[in-house]
Structure formats: structure tokens, C-alpha cells
C-alpha atoms as a PDB file:
ATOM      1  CA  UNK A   1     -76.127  95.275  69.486  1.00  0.00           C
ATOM      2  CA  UNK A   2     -75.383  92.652  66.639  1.00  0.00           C
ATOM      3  CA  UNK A   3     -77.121  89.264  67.105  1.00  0.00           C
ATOM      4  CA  UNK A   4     -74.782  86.750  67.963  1.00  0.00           C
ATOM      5  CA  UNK A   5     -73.268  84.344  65.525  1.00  0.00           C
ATOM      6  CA  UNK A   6     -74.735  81.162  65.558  1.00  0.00           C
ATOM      7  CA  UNK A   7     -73.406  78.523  63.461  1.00  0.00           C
ATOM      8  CA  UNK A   8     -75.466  76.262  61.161  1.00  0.00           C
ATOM      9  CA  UNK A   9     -72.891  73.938  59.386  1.00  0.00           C
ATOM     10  CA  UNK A  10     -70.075  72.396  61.882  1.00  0.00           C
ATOM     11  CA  UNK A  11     -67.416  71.333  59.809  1.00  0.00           C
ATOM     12  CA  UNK A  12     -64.603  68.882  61.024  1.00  0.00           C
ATOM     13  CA  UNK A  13     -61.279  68.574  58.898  1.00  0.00           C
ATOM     14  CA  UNK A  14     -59.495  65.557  58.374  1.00  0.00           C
ATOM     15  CA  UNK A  15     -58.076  63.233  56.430  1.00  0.00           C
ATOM     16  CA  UNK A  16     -60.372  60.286  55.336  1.00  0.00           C
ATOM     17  CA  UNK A  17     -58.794  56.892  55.677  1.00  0.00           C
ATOM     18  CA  UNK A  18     -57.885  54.836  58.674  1.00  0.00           C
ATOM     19  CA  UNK A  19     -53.739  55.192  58.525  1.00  0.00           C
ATOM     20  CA  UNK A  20     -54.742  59.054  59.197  1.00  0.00           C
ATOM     21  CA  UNK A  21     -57.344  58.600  62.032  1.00  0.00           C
ATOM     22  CA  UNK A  22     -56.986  60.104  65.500  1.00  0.00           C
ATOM     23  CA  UNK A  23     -53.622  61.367  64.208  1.00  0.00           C
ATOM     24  CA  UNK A  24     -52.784  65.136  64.934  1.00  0.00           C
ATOM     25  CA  UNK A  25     -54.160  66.700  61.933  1.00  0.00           C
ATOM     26  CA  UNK A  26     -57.678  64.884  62.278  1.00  0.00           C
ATOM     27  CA  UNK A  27     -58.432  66.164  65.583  1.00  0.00           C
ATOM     28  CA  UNK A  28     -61.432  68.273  63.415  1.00  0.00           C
ATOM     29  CA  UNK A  29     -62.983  64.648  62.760  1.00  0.00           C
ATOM     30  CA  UNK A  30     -62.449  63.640  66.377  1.00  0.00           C
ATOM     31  CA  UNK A  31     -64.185  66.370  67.396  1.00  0.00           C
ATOM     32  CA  UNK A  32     -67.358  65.894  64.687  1.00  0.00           C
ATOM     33  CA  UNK A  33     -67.406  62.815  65.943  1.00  0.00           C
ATOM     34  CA  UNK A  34     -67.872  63.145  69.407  1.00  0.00           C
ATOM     35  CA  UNK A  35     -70.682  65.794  68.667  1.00  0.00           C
ATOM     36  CA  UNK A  36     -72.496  63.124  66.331  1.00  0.00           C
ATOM     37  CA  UNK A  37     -72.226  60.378  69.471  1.00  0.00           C
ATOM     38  CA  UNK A  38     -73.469  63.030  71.931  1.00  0.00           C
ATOM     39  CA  UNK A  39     -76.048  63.831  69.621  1.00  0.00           C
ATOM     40  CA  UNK A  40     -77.321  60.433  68.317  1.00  0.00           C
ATOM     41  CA  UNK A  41     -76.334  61.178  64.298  1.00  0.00           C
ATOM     42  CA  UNK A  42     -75.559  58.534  62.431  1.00  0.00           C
ATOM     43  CA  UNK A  43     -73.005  59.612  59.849  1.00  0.00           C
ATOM     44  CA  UNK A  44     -73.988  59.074  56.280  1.00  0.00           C
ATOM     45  CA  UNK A  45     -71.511  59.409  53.191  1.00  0.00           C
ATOM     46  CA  UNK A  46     -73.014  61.940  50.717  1.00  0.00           C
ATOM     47  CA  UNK A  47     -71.707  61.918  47.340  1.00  0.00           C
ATOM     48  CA  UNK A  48     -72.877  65.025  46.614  1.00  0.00           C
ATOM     49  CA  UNK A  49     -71.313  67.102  49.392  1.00  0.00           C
ATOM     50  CA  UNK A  50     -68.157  64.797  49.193  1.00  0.00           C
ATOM     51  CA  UNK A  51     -67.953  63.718  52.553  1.00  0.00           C
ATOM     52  CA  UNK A  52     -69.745  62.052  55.475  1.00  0.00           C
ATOM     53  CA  UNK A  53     -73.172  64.071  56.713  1.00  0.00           C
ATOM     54  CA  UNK A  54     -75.225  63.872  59.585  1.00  0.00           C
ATOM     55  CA  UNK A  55     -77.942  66.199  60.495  1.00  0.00           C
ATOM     56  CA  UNK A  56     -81.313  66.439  62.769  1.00  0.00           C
ATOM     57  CA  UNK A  57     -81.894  67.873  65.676  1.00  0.00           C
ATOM     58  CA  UNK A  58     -79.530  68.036  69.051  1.00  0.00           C
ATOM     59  CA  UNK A  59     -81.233  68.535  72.766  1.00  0.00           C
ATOM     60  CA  UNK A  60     -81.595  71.682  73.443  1.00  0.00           C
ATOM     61  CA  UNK A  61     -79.703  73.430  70.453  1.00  0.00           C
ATOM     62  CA  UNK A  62     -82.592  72.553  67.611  1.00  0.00           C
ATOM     63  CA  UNK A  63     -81.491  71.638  64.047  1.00  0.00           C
ATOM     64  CA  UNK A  64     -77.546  70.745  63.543  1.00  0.00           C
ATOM     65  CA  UNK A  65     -75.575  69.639  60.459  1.00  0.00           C
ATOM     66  CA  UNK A  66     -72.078  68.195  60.763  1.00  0.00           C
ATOM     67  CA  UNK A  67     -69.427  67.460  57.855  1.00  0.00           C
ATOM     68  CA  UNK A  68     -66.508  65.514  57.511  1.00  0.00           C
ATOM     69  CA  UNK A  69     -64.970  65.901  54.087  1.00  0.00           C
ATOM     70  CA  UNK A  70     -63.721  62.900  52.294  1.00  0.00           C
ATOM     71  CA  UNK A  71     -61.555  64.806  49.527  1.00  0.00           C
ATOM     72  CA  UNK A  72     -58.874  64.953  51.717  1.00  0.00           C
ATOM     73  CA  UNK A  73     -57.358  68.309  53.775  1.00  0.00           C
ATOM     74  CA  UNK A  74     -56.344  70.218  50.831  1.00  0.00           C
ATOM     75  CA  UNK A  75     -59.268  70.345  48.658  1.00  0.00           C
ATOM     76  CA  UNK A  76     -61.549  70.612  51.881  1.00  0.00           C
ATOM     77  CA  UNK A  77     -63.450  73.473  50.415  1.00  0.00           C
ATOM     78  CA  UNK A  78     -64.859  71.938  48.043  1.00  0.00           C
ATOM     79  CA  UNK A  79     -66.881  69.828  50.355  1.00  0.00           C
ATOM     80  CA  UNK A  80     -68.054  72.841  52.204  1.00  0.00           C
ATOM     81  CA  UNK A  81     -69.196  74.846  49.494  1.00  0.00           C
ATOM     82  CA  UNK A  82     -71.097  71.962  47.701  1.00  0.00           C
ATOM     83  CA  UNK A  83     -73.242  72.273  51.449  1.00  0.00           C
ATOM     84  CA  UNK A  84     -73.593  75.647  51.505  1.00  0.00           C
ATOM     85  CA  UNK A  85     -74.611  75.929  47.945  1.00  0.00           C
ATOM     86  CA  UNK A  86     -77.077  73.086  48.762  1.00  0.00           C
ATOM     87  CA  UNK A  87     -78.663  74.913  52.120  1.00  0.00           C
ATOM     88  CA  UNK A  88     -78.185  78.115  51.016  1.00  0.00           C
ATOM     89  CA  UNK A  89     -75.991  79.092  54.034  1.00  0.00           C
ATOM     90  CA  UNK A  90     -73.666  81.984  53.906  1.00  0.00           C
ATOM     91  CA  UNK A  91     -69.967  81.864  54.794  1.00  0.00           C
ATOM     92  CA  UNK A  92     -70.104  83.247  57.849  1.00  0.00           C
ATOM     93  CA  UNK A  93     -72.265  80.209  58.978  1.00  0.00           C
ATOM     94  CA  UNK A  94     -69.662  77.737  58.803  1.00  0.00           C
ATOM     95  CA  UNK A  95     -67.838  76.725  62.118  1.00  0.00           C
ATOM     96  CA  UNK A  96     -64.478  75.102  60.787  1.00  0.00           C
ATOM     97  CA  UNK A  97     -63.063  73.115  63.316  1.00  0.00           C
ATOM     98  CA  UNK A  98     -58.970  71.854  62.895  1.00  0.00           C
ATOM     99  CA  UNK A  99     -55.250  71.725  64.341  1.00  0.00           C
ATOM    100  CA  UNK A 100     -53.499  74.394  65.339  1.00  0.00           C
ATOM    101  CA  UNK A 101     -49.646  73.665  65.268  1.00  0.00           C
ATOM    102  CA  UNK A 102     -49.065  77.517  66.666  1.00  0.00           C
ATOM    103  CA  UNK A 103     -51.678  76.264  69.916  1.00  0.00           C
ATOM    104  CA  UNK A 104     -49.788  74.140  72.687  1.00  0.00           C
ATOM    105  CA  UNK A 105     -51.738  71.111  73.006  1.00  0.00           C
ATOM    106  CA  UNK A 106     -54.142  71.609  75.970  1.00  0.00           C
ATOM    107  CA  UNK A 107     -55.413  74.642  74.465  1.00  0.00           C
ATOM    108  CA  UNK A 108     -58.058  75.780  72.297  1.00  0.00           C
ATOM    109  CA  UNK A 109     -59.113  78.764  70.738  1.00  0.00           C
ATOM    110  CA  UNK A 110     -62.171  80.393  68.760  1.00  0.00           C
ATOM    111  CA  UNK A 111     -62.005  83.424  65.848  1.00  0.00           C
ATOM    112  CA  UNK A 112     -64.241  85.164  63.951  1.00  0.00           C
ATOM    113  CA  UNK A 113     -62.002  85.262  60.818  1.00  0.00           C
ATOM    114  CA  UNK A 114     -58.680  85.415  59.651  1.00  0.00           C
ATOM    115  CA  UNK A 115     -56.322  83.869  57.588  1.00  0.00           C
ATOM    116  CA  UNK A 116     -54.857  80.621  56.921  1.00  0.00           C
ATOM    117  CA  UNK A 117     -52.153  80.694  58.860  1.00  0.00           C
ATOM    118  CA  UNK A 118     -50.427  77.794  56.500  1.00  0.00           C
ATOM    119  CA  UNK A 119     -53.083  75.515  57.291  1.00  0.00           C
ATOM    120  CA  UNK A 120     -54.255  73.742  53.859  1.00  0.00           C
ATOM    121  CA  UNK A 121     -57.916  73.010  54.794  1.00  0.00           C
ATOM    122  CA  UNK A 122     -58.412  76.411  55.753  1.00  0.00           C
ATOM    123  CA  UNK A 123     -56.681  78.027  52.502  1.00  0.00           C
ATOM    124  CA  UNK A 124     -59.223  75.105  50.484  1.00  0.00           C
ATOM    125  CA  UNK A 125     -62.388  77.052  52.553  1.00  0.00           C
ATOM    126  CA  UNK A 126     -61.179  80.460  52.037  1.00  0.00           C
ATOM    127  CA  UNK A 127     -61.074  79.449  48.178  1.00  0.00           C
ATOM    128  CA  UNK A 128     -63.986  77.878  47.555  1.00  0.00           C
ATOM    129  CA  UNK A 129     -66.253  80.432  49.866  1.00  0.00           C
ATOM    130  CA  UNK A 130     -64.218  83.618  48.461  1.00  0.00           C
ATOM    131  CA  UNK A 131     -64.102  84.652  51.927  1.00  0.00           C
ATOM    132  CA  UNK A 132     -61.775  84.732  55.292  1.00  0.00           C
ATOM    133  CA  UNK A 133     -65.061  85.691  57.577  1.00  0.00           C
ATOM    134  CA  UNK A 134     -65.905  82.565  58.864  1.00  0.00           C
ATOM    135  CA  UNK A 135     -65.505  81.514  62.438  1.00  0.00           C
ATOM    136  CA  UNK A 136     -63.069  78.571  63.585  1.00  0.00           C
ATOM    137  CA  UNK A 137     -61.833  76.511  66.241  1.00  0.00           C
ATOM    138  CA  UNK A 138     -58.636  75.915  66.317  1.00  0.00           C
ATOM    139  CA  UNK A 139     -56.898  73.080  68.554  1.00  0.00           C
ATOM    140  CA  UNK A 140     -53.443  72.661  69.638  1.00  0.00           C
ATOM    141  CA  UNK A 141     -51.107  70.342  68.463  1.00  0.00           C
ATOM    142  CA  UNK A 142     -47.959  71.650  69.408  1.00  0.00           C
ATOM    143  CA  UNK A 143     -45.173  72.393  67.161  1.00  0.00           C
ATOM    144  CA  UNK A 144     -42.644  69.332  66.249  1.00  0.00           C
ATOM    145  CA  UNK A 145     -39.881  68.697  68.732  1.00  0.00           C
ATOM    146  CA  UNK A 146     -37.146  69.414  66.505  1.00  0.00           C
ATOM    147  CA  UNK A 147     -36.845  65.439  65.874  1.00  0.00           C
ATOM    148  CA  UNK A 148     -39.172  64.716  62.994  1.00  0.00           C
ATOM    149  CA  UNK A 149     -40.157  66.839  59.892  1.00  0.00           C
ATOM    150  CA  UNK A 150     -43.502  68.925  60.510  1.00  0.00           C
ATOM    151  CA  UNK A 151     -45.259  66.640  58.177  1.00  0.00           C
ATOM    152  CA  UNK A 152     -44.503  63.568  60.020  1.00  0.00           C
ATOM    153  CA  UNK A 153     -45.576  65.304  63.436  1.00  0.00           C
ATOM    154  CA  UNK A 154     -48.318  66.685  62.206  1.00  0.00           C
ATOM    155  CA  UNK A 155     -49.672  63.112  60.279  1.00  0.00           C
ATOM    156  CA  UNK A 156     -48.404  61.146  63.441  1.00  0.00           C
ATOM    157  CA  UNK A 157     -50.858  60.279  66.573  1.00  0.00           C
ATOM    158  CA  UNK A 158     -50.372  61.949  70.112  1.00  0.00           C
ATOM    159  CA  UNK A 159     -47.501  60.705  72.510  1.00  0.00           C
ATOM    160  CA  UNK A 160     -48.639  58.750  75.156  1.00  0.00           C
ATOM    161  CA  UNK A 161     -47.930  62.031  77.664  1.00  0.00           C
ATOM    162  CA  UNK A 162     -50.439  64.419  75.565  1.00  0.00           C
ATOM    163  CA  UNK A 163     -53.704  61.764  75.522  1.00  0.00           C
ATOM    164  CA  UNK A 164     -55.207  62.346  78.802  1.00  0.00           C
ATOM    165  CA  UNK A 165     -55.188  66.254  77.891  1.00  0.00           C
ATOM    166  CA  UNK A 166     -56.369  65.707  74.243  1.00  0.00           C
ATOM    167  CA  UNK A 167     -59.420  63.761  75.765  1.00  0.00           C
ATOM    168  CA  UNK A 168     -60.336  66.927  78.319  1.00  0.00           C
ATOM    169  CA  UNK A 169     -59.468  69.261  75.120  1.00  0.00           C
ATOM    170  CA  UNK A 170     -62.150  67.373  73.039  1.00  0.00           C
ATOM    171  CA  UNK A 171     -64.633  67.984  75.935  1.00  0.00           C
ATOM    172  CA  UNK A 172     -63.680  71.313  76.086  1.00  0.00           C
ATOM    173  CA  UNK A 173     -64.199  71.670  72.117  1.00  0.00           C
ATOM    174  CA  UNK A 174     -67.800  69.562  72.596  1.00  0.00           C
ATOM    175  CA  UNK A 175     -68.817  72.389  75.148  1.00  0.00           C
ATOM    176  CA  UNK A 176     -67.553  75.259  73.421  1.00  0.00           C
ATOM    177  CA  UNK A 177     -69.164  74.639  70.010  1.00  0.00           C
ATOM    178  CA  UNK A 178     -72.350  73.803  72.130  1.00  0.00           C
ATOM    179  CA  UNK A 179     -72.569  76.862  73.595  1.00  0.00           C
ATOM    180  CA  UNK A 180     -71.569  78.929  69.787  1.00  0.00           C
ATOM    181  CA  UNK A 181     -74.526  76.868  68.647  1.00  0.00           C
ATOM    182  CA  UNK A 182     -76.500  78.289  72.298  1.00  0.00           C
ATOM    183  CA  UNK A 183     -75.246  81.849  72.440  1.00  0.00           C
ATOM    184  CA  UNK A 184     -72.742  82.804  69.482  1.00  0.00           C
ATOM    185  CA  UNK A 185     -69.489  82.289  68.694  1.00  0.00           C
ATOM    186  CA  UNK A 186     -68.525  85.484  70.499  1.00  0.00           C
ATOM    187  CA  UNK A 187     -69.650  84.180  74.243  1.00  0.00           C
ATOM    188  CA  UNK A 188     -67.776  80.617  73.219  1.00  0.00           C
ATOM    189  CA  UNK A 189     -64.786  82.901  73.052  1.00  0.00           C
ATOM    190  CA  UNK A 190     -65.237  84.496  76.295  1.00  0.00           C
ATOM    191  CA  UNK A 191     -65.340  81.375  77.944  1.00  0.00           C
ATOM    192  CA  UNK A 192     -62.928  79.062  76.312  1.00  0.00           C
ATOM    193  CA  UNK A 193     -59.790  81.010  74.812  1.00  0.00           C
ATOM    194  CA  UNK A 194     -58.666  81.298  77.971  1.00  0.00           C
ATOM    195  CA  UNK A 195     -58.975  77.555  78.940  1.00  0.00           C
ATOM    196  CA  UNK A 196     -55.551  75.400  78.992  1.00  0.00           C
ATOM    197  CA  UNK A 197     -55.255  71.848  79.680  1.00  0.00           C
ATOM    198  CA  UNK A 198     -51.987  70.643  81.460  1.00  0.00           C
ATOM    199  CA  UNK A 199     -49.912  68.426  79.914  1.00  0.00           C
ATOM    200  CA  UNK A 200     -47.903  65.563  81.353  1.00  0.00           C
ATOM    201  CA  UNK A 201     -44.637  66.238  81.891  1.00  0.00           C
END
């Protein structure tokens, strides 16, 4: 049996910039950054790796690194490689973590690999690694309503219906990449595709 996949480099994707925070599209950054708060990381911004970096050690799951990159969603990659290159880690070690228009919001879901699926960040980090075999967790956003362009629902914030389900989504995400970084990606999977959130009507 294959050892199980254990991430070293937890990678949130955003865009930097306070007119884009807690929007839809940084939900990766929410989610970094309620890892680094559980974890007692102070974020530091790292010219080097482009982006804001915070590593040591979290209770119970030994060393951790988290990344937010700072070049904004479509040139994401080349954040992440400058890491890798720096630790030496291999693709496959990367947990990418991002909105999902094709996910309802209230779920959640974990792959191995796979495409981009139209999702900019994710075509930066296939780029720059030369590889779709990386895992991800992918978060639901919901598609737009029909009543704004996908940019503007995707780059606007949460209606006031969807924000007690985004917070138990963003626990959900905390306890699903703790238990990748526990057991492997593959038993996070088990456990948490099949999770949904409810929605307010």
C-alpha cells in the first residue's frame, strides 16, 4: 500500500489588497488564515517567495509552512515554485487551497490532481510546477445568479444568506487539511467530500 500523501506547503490563493479581502475568490486566504490563528504563525511578507510566509511547528501535526501569494491570482505560480525551489519540495507536496464556482457554497471538496477547470491560480501552478499532480481543496462559491457578470460575483463578498455556512465551511476546510497533514490527503477525502453545509434560504 502507497504511503499516504501528506502535504508540506499549504498554499492559500487570493488576491492581495484589502478591496479583494474576504470576497469570493479569496476564500484560499481565509482559509490560510484561520490555520495561521489556530496555529500561532505570525505571517511574514517574503520577498523572495512573493508573498506572505509563516512556518513552525502546529500541535500535533509537527512542522507546517503556509503561503499566501502577493502577485495576484493569475501569476500565483510563481510564488509557489519560488518555495518549492527554495525547500526542495516536489509538486505533489503542495496543498492548493481556492474557490470553486462549479461547488455550491456549503460544500467542499479534495483531489489528487486534475486540471484547471478555468480557474487562473490553478492554470499559474500547473505552469510554473509543469505538473497537474498536486492535491487541492476546492470550496464552493456558487455560480452567479444570472444578475451580475461572473467576474463581479466571483470578486464580490458573500450575501448576507451564505455567511453563517461559509463560517462552518472554513471549519470544515481547517479540519480537513488538518487531518491531510495527520493521515493523507486520501482519508481527508473520505471524510469531507461528502460534507455539505446548508444554506439559508
Amino acid at each position: 500500500m502507497p504511503d499516504p500523501l501528506i502535504p508540506q506547503l499549504l498554499v492559500g490563493l487570493g488576491n492581495p489588497g484589502d478591496r479583494y479581502a474576504h470576497t469570493r475568490h479569496n476564500i484560499g486566504f481565509d482559509v490560510v488564515d484561520r490555520l495561521a490563528i489556530a496555529w500561532q504563525l505570525p505571517w511574514q511578507e517574503n520577498r523572495r517567495f512573493k508573498g506572505q510566509y509563516a512556518e513552525g511547528a502546529a500541535p500535533g501535526l509537527g512542522k507546517v509552512r503556509l503561503l499566501k501569494p502577493t502577485t495576484y491570482m493569475n501569476r500565483s505560480g510563481e510564488s509557489v515554485r519560488a518555495v518549492c525551489d527554495w525547500y526542495k519540495l516536489p509538486p505533489e507536496s503542495v496543498l492548493a487551497i481556492y474557490d470553486e464556482m462549479d461547488l455550491p457554497v456549503g460544500r467542499l471538496r479534495l483531489r489528487l490532481s486534475g486540471s484547471a477547470g478555468g480557474h487562473n491560480g490553478i492554470k499559474s501552478l500547473i505552469s510554473h510546477l509543469g505538473t497537474q499532480s498536486f492535491p487541492r481543496l476546492r470550496i464552493g462559491i456558487g455560480k452567479s445568479d444570472g444578475k451580475r457578470e461572473t467576474i463581479g460575483h466571483v470578486l464580490g463578498c458573500f450575501a448576507p444568506n451564505e455567511k453563517d455556512a461559509i463560517v462552518q465551511v472554513l471549519d470544515l476546510a481547517v479540519e480537513a487539511t488538518e487531518l491531510s497533514l495527520r493521515s493523507g490527503v486520501e482519508q481527508a477525502m473520505n471524510r469531507y467530500n461528502g460534507c455539505a453545509v446548508a444554506v439559508e434560504p
